[in-house]
PDB file of N, CA and C in Angstrom:
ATOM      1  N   UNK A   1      15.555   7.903  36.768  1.00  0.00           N
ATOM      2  CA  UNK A   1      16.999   8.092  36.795  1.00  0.00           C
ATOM      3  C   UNK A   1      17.484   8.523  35.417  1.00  0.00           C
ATOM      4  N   UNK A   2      18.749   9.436  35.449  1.00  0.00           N
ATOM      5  CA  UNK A   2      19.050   9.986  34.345  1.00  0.00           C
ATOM      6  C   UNK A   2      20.121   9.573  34.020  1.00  0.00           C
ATOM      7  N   UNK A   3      20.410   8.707  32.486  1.00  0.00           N
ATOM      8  CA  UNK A   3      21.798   8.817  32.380  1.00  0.00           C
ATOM      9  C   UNK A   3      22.386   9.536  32.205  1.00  0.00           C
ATOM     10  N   UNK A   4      23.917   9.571  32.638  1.00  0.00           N
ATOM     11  CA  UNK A   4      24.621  10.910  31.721  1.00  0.00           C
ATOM     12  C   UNK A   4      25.514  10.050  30.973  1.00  0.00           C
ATOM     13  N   UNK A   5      26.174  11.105  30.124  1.00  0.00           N
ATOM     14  CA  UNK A   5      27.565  10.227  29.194  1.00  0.00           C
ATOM     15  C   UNK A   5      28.340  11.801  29.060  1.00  0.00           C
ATOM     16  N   UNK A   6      29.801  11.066  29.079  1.00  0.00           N
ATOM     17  CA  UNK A   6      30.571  11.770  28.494  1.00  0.00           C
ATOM     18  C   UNK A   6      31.308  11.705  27.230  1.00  0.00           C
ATOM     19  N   UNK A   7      31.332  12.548  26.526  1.00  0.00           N
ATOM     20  CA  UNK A   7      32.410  12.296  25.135  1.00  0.00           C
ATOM     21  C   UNK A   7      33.464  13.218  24.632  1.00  0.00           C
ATOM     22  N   UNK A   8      34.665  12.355  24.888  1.00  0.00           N
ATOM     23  CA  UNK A   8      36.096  13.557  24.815  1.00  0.00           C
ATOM     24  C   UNK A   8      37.161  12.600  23.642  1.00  0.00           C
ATOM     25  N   UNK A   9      37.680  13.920  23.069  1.00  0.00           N
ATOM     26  CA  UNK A   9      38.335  13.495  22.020  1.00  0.00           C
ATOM     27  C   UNK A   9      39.742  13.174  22.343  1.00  0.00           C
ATOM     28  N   UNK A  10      40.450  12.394  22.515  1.00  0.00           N
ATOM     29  CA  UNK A  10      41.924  12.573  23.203  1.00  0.00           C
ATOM     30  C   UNK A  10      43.041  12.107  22.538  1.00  0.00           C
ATOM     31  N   UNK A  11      43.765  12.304  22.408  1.00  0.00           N
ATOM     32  CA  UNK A  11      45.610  11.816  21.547  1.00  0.00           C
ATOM     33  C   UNK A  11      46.535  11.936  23.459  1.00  0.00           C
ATOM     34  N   UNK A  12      47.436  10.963  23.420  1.00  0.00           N
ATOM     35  CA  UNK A  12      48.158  10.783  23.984  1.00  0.00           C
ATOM     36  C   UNK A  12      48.112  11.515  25.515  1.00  0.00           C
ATOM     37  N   UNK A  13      47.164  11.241  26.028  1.00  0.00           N
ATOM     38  CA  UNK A  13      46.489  11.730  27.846  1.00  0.00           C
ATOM     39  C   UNK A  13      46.342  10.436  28.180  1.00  0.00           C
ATOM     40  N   UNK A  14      46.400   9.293  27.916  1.00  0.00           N
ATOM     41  CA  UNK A  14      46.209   8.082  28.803  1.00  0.00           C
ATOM     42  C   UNK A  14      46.825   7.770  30.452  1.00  0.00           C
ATOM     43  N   UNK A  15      47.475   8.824  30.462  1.00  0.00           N
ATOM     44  CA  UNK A  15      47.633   8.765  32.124  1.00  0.00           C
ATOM     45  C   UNK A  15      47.045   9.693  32.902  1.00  0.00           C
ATOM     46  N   UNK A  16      46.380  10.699  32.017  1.00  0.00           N
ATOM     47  CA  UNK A  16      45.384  11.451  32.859  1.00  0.00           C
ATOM     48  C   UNK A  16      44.250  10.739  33.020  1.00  0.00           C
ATOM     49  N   UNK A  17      43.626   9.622  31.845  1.00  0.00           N
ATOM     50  CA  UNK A  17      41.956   9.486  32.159  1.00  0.00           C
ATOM     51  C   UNK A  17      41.590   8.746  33.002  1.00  0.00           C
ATOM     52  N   UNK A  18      42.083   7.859  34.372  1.00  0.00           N
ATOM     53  CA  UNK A  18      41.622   7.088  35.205  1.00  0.00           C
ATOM     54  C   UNK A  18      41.501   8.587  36.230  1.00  0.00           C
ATOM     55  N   UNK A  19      42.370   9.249  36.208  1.00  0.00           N
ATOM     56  CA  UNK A  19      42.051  10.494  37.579  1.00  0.00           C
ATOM     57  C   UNK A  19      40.948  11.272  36.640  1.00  0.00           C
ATOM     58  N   UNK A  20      40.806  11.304  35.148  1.00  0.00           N
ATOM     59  CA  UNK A  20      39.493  12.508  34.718  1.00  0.00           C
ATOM     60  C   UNK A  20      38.032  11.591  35.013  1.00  0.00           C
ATOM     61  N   UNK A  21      38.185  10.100  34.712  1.00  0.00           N
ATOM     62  CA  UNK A  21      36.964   9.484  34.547  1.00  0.00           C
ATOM     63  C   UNK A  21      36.381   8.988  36.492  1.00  0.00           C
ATOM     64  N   UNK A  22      37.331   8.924  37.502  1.00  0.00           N
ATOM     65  CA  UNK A  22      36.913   8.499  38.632  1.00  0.00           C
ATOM     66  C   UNK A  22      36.221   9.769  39.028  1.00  0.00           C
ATOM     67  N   UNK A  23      36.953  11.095  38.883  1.00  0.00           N
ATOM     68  CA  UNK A  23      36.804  12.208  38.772  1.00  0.00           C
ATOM     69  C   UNK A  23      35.141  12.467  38.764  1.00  0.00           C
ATOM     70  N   UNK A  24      35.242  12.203  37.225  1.00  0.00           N
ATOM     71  CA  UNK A  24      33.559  12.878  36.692  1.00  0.00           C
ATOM     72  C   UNK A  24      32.350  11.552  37.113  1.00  0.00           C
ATOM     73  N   UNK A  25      32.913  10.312  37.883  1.00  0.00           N
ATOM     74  CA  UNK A  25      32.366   9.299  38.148  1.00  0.00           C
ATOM     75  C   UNK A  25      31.771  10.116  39.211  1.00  0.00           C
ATOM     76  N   UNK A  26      32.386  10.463  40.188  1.00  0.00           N
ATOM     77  CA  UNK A  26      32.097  11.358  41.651  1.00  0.00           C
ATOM     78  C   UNK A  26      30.686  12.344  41.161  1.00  0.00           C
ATOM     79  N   UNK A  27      30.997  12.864  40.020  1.00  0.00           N
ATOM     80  CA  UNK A  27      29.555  13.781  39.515  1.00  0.00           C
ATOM     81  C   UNK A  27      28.562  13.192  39.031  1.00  0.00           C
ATOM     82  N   UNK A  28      28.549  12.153  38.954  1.00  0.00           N
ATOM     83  CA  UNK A  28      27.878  11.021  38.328  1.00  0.00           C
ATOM     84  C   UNK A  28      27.572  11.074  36.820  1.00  0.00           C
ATOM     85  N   UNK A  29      28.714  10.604  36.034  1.00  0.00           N
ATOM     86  CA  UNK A  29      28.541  10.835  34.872  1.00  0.00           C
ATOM     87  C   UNK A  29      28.474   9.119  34.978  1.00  0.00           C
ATOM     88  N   UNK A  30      28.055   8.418  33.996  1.00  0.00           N
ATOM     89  CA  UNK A  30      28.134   6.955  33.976  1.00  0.00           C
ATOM     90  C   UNK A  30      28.324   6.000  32.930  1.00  0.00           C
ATOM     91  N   UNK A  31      29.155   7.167  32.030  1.00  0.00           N
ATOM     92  CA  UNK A  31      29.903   6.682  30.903  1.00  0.00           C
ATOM     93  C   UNK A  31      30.335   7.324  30.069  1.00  0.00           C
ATOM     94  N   UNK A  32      31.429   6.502  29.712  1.00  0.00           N
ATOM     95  CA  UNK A  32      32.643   7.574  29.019  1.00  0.00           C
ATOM     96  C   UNK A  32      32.387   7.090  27.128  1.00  0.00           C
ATOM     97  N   UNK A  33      32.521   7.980  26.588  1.00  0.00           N
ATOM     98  CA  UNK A  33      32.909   7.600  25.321  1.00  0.00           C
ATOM     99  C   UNK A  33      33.986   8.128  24.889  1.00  0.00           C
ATOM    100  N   UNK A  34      35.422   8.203  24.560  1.00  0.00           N
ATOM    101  CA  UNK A  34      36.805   8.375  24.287  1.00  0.00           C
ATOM    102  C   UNK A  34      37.172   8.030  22.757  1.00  0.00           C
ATOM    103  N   UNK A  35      36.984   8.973  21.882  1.00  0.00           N
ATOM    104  CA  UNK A  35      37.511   9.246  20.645  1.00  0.00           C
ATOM    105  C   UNK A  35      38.794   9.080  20.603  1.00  0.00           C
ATOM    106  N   UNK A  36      39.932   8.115  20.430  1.00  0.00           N
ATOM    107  CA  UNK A  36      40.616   7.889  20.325  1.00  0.00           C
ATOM    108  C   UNK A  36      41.803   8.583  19.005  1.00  0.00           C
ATOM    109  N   UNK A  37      42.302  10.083  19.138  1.00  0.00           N
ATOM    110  CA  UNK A  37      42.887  10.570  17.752  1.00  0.00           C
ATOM    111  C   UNK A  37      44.383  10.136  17.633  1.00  0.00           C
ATOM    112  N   UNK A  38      44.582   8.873  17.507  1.00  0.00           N
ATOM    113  CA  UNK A  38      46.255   8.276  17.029  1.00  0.00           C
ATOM    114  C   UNK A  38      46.834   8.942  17.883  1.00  0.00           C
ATOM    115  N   UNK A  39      47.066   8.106  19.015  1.00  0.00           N
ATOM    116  CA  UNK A  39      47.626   7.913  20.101  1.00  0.00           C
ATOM    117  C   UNK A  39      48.328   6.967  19.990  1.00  0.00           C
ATOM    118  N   UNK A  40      49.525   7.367  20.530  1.00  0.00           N
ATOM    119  CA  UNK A  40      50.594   5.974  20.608  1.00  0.00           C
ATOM    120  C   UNK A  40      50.745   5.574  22.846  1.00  0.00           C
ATOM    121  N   UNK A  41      49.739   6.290  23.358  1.00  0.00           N
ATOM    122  CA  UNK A  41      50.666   6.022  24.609  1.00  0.00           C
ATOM    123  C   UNK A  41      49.907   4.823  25.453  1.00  0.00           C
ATOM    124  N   UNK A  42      49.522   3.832  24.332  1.00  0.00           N
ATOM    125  CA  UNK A  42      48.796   2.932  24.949  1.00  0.00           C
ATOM    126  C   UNK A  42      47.139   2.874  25.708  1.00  0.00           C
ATOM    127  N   UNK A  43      46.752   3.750  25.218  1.00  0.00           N
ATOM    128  CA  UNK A  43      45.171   4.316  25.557  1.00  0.00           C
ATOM    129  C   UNK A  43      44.342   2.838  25.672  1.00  0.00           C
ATOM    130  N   UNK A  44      44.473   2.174  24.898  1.00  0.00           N
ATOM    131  CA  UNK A  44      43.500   1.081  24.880  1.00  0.00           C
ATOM    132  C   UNK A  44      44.015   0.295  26.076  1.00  0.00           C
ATOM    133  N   UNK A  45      44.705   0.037  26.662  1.00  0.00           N
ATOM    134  CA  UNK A  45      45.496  -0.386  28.243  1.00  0.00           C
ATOM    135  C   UNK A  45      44.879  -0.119  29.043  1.00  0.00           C
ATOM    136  N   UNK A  46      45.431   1.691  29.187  1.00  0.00           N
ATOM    137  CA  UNK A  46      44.644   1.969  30.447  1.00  0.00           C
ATOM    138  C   UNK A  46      43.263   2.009  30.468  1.00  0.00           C
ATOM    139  N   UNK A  47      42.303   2.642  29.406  1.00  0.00           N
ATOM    140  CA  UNK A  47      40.907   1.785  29.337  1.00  0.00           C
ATOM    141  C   UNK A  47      40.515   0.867  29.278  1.00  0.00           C
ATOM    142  N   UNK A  48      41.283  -0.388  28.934  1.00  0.00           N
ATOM    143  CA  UNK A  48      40.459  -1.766  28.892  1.00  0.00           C
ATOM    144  C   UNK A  48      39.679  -1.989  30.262  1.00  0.00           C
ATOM    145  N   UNK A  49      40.090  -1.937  31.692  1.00  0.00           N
ATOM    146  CA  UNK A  49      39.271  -2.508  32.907  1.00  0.00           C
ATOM    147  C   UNK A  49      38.243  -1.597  32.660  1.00  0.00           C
ATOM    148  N   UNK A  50      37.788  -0.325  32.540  1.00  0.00           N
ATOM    149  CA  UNK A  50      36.778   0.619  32.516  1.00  0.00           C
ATOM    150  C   UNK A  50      35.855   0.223  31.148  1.00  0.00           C
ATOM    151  N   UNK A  51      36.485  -0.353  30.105  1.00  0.00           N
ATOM    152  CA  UNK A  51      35.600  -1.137  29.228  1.00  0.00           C
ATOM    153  C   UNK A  51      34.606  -2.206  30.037  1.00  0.00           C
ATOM    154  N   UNK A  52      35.867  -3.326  30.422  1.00  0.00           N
ATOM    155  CA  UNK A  52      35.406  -4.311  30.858  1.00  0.00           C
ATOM    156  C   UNK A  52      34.170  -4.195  31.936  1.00  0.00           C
ATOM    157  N   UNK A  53      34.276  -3.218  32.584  1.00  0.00           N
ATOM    158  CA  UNK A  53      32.931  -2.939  33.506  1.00  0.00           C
ATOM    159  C   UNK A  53      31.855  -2.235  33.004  1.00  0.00           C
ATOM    160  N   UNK A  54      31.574  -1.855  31.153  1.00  0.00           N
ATOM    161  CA  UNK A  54      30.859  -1.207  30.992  1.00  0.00           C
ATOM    162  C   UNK A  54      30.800   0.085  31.326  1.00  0.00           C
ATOM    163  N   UNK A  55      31.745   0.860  32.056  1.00  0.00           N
ATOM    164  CA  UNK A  55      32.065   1.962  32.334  1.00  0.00           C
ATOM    165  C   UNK A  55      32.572   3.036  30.699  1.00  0.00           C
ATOM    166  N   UNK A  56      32.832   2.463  29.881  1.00  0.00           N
ATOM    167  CA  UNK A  56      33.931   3.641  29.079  1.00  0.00           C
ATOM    168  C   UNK A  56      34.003   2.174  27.633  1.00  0.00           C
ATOM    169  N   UNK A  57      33.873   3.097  26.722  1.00  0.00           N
ATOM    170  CA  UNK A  57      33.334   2.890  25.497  1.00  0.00           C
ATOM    171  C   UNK A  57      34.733   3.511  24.166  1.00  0.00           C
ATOM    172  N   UNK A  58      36.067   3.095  24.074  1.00  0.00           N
ATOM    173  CA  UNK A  58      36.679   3.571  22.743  1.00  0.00           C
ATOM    174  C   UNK A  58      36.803   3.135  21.686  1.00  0.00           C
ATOM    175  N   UNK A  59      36.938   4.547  21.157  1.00  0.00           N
ATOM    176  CA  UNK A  59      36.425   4.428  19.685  1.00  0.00           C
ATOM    177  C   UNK A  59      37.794   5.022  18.862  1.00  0.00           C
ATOM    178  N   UNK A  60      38.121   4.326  17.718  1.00  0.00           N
ATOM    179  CA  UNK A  60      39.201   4.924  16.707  1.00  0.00           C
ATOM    180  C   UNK A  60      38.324   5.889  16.461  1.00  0.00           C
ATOM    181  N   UNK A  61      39.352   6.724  16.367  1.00  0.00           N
ATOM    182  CA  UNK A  61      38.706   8.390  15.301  1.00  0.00           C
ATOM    183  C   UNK A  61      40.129   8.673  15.116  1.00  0.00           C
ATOM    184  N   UNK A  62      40.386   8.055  13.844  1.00  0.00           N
ATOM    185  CA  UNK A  62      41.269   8.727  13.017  1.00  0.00           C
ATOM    186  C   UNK A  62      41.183   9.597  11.287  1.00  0.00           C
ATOM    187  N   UNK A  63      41.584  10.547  12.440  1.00  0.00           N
ATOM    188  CA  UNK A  63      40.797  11.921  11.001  1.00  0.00           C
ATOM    189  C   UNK A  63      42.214  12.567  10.562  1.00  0.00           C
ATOM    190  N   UNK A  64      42.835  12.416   9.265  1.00  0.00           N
ATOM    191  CA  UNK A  64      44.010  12.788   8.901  1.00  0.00           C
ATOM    192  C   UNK A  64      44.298  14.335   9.565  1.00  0.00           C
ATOM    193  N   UNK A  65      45.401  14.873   9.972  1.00  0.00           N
ATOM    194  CA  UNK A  65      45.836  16.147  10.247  1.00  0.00           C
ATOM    195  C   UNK A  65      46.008  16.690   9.259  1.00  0.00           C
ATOM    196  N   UNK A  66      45.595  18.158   8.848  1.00  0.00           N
ATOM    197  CA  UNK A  66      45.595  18.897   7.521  1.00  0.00           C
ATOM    198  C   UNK A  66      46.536  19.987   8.292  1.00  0.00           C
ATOM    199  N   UNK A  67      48.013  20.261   7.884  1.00  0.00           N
ATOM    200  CA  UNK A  67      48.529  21.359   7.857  1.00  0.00           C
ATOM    201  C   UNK A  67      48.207  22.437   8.164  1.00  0.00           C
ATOM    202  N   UNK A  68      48.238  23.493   8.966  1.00  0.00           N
ATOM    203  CA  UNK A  68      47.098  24.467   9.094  1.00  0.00           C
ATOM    204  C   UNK A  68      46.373  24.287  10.241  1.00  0.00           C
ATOM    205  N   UNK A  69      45.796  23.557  10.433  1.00  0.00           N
ATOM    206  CA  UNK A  69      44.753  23.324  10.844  1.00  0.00           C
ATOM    207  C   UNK A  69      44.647  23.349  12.254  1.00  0.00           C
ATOM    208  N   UNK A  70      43.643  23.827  13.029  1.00  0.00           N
ATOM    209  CA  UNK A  70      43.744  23.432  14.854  1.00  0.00           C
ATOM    210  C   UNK A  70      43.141  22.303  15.252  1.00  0.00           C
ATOM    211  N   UNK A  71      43.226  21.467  16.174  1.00  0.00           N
ATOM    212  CA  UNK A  71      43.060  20.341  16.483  1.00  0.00           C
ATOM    213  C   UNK A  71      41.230  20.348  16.684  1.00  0.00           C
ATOM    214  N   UNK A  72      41.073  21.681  17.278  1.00  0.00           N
ATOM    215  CA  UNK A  72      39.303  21.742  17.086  1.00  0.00           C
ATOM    216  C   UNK A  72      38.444  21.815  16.313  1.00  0.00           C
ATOM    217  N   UNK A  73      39.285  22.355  15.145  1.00  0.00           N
ATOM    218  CA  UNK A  73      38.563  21.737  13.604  1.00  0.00           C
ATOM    219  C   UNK A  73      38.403  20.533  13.320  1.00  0.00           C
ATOM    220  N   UNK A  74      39.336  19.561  13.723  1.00  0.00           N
ATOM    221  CA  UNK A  74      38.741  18.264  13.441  1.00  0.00           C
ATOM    222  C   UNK A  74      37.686  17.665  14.083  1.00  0.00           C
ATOM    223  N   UNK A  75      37.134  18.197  15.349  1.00  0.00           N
ATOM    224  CA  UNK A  75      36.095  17.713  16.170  1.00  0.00           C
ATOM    225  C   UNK A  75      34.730  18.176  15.356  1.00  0.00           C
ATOM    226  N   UNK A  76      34.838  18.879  14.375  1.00  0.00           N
ATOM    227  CA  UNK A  76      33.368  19.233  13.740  1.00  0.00           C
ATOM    228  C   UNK A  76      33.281  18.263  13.237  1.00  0.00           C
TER     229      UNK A  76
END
């Protein structure tokens, strides 16, 4: 058996990730890892039960915003 994992960087989508993670559950992904970029919309909420089952794994990633800059530069 193969695991899979997923890892997405997100700011303020916490009401999308129970429909993205049941979602990619259906494809059998079997765990989330969620980079957390200073979010205020309560992210750690709606992930806590998907923690609690070992399902989904967040993580602070707070990487200052540089002026300029696109949000996909900070993912390097």
């Amino acid at each position: 058996k193969i695991n899979s994992e997923i890892i997405s960087t997100v700011r303020n989508r916490a009401k999308y990730l129970p429909e993205w993670i049941e979602y990619h559950r259906l494809l059998g992904v079997e765990h989330f890892i969620v980079l957390d970029h200073f979010s205020t919309d309560r992210l750690d909420e709606i992930l806590r039960p998907y923690e609690k089952q070992g399902i989904a794994t967040l993580v602070t990633f707070h990487v200052p915003v540089v002026k300029g800059t696109y949000f996909n530069t900070l993912q390097v």
